[in-house]
Protein backbone atom coordinates (compact mmCIF):
# COMPACT_ATOMS: atom_id res chain seq x y z
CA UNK A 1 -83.90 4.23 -23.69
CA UNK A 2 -80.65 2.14 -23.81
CA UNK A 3 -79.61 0.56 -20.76
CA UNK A 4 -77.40 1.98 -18.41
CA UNK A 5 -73.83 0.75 -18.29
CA UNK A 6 -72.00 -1.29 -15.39
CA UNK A 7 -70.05 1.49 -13.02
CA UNK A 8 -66.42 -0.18 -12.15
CA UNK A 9 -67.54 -0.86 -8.78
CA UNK A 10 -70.45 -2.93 -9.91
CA UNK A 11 -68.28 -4.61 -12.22
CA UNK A 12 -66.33 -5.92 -9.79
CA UNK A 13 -69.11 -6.81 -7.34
CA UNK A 14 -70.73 -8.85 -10.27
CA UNK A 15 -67.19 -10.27 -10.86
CA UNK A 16 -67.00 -11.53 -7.40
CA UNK A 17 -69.74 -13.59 -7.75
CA UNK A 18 -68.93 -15.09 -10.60
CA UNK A 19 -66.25 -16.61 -7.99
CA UNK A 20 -68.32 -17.02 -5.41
CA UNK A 21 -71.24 -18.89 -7.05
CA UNK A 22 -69.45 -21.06 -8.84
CA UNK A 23 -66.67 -21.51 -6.35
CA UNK A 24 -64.05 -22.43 -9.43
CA UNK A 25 -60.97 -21.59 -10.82
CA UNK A 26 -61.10 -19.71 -14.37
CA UNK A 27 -58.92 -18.38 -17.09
CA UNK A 28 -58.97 -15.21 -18.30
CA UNK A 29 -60.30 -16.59 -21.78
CA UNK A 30 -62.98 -18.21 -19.48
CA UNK A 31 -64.47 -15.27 -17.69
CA UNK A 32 -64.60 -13.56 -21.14
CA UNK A 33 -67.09 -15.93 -22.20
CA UNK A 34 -69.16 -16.12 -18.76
CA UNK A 35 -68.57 -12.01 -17.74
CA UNK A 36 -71.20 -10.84 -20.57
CA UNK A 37 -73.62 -13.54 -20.24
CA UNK A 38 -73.96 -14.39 -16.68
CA UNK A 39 -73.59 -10.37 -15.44
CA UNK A 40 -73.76 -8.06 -18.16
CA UNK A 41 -70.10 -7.39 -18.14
CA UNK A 42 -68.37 -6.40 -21.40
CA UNK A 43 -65.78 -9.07 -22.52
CA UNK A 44 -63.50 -6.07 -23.23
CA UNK A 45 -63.51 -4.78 -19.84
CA UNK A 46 -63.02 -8.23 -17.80
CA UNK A 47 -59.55 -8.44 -17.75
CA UNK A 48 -59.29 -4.73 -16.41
CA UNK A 49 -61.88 -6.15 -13.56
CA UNK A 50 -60.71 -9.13 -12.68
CA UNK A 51 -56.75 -7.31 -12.75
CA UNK A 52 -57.91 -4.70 -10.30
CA UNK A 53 -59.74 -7.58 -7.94
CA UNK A 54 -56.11 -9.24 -7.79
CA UNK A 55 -54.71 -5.96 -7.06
CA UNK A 56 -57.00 -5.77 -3.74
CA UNK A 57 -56.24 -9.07 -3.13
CA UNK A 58 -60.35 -9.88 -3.29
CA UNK A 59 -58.68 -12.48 -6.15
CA UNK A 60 -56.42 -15.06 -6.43
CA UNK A 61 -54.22 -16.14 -9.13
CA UNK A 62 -51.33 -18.53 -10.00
CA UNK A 63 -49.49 -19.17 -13.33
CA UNK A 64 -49.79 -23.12 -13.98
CA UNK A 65 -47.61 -24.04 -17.30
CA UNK A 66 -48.45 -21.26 -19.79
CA UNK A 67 -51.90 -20.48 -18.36
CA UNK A 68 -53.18 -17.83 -15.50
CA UNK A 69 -55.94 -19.16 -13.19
CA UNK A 70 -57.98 -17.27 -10.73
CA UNK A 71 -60.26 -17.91 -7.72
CA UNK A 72 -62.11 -16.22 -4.90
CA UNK A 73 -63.65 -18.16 -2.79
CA UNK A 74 -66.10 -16.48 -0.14
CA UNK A 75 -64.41 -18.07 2.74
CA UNK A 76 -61.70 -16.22 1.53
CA UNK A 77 -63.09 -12.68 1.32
CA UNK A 78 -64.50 -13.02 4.63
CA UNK A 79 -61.23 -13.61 6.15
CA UNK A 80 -58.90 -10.93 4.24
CA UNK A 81 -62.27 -8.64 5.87
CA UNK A 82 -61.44 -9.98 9.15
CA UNK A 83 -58.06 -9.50 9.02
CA UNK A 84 -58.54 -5.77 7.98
CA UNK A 85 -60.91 -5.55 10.42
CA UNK A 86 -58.83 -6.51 13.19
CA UNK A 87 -55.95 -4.52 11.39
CA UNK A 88 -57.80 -1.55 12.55
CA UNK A 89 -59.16 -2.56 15.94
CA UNK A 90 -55.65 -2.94 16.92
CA UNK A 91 -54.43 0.76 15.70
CA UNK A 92 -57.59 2.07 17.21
CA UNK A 93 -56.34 0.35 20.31
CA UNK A 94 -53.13 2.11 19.79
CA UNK A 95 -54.39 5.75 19.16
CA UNK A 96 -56.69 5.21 22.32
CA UNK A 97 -54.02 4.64 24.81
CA UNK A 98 -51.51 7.16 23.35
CA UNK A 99 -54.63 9.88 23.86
CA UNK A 100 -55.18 8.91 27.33
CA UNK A 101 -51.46 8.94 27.99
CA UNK A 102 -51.55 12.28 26.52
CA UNK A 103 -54.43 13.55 29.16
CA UNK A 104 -52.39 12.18 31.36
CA UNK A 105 -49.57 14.39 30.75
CA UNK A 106 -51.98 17.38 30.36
CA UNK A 107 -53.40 16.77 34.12
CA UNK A 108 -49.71 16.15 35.48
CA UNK A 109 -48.28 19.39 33.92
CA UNK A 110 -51.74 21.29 35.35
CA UNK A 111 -51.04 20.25 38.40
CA UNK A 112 -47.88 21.30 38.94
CA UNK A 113 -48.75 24.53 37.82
CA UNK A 114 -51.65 25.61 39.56
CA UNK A 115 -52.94 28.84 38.87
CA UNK A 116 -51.76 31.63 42.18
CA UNK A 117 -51.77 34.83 42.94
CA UNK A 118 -48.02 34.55 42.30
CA UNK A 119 -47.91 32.38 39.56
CA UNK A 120 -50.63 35.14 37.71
CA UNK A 121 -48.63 38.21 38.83
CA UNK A 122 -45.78 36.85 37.14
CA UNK A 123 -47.18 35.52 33.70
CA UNK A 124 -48.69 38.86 33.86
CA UNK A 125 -45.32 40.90 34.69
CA UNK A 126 -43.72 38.23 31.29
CA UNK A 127 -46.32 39.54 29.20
CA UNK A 128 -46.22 43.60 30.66
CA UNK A 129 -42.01 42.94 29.53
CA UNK A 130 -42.39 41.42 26.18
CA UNK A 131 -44.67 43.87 25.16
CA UNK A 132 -41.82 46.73 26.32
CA UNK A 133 -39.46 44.74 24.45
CA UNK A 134 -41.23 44.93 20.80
CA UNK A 135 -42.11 48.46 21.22
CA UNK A 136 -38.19 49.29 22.19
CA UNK A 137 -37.71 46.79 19.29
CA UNK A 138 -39.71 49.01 17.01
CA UNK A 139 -38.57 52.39 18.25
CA UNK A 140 -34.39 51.38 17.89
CA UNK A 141 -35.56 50.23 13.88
CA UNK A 142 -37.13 53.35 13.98
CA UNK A 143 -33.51 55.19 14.29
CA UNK A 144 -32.25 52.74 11.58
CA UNK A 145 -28.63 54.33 10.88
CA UNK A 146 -28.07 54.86 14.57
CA UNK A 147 -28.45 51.19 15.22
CA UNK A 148 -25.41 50.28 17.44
CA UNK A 149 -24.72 47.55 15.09
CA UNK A 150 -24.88 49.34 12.30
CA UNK A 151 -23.02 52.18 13.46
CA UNK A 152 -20.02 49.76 14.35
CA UNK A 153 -20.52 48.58 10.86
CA UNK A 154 -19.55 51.86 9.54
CA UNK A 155 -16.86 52.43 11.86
CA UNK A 156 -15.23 49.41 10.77
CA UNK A 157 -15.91 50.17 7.20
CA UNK A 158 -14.29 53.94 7.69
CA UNK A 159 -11.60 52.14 9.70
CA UNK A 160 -10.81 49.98 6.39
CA UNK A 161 -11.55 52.95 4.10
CA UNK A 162 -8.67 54.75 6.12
CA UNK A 163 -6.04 51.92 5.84
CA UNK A 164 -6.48 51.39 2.02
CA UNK A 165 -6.25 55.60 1.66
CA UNK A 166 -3.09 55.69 3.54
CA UNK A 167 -1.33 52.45 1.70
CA UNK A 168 -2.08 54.31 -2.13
CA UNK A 169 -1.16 57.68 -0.49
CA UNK A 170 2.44 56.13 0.94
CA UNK A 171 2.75 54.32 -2.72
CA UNK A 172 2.26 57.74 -4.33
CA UNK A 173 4.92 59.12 -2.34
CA UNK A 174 7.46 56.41 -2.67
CA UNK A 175 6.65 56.64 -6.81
CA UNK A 176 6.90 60.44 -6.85
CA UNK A 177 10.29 60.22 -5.12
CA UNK A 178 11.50 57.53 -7.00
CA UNK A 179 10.75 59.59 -10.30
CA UNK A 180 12.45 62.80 -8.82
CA UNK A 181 15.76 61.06 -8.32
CA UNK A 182 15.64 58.97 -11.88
CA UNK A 183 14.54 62.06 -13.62
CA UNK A 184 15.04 65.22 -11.68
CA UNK A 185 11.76 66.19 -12.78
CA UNK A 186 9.74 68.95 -10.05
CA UNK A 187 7.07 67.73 -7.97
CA UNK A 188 4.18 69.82 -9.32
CA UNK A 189 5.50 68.56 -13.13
CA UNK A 190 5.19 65.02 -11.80
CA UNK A 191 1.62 65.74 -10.65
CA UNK A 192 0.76 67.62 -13.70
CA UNK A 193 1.84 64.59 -15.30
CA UNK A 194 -0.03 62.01 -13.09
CA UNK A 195 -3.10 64.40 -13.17
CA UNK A 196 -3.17 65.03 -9.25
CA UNK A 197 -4.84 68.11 -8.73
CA UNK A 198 -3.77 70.31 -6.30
CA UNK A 199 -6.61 69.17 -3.71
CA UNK A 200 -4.47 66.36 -2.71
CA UNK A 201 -2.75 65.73 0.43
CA UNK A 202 -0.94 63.01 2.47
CA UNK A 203 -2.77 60.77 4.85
CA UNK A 204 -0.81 60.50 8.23
C-alpha cells in the first residue's frame, strides 16, 4: 500500500520545524532541497507552504538584493500566540462587562415596572383593545368598496370625470355655433355630420 500523502496542515507543521530546529534563515531554493528529505514534503508544494505560513504571519521573510529569505524562530511563534491570546482575553473582557451592564439594565427597567394589580389590568385592557382593533380592521376590508377612503377616492374621481364632461360638452357647443353662423347649416345636420346621436345632452 503506498503511503499516505502530507494533508496541508501537516505540511505546514513539518515546515515549521524545519525553522524551528534549525533556527536559520533559508531561501526558497533551499527549503526545496531540505522539504522532501528532512519531512517528506514534495519540492513542488513548498513554496505554496511556506507562502501560506507568511500569510499567518507563523513566517518571516525579507527581500535582501535579488534573493527572498525566511525564518521562524520558536521564540517567535510563541509570542505572535501570546499576543493572540491576549487579543482575545481583552474582547472577552469587553463582551463580559457589556453583558453585565446589560443585566443591569434588565433589573433597572424590572424594577420600575413591577408587576400590580393595576399595572396587569391595564396590559390586559391593551391587549382586550388591540385585539378589537384587528377584528374592526378585518371587518371594514371586509366592505372593501365602502372603505371611507376609497369611497372619497371615487368621489374625487366622479368629481374630475364631471369637470372634463362639462369642458368637451361647452367646446361642442361653442363649435356647433360657430359652424351655424359660418355655414347656416341646421343643428341636427351638424350632428348628423359629427355623428352625435340623438342620446346626447348638455352638462350644466
Amino acid at each position: 500500500m503506498a503511503p499516505r500523502g502530507l494533508s496541508a496542515e501537516e505540511k505546514r507543521v513539518k515546515m515549521l520545524e524545519i525553522f524551528h530546529e534549525t533556527k536559520d534563515f533559508f531561501q526558497l531554493k533551499e527549503l526545496e532541497k531540505i522539504a522532501p528529505k528532512t519531512k517528506g514534503i514534495f519540492s513542488q508544494s513548498v513554496k505554496e507552504v511556506v507562502q501560506s505560513l507568511v500569510d499567518d504571519g507563523l513566517v518571516q521573510s525579507d527581500k535582501i538584493g535579488s534573493s527572498n529569505f525566511f525564518w521562524s524562530f520558536p521564540s517567535q511563534h510563541g509570542a505572535m500566540i501570546q499576543g493572540r491570546l491576549a487579543t482575545a482575553q481583552a474582547k472577552q473582557a469587553d463582551v463580559t462587562q457589556q453583558l453585565q451592564d446589560l443585566r443591569a439594565t434588565i433589573e433597572e427597567e424590572r424594577s420600575t415596572r413591577r408587576e400590580t394589580d393595576e399595572r396587569r389590568a391595564k396590559l390586559a385592557h391593551l391587549a382586550t383593545l388591540k385585539q378589537q382593533q384587528s377584528s374592526l380592521q378585518t371587518e371594514l376590508s371586509a366592505y372593501g368598496t365602502c372603505d371611507p377612503i376609497k369611497v372619497e377616492e371615487t368621489k374625487r374621481a366622479v368629481t374630475l370625470a364631471r369637470e372634463a364632461a362639462i369642458r368637451w360638452t361647452d367646446n361642442y357647443a361653442a363649435l356647433e355655433s360657430y359652424v351655424r353662423r359660418q355655414t347656416g347649416a341646421e343643428t341636427s345636420d351638424i350632428r348628423q355630420h359629427l355623428g352625435v346621436d340623438d342620446e346626447y345632452e348638455d352638462i350644466c
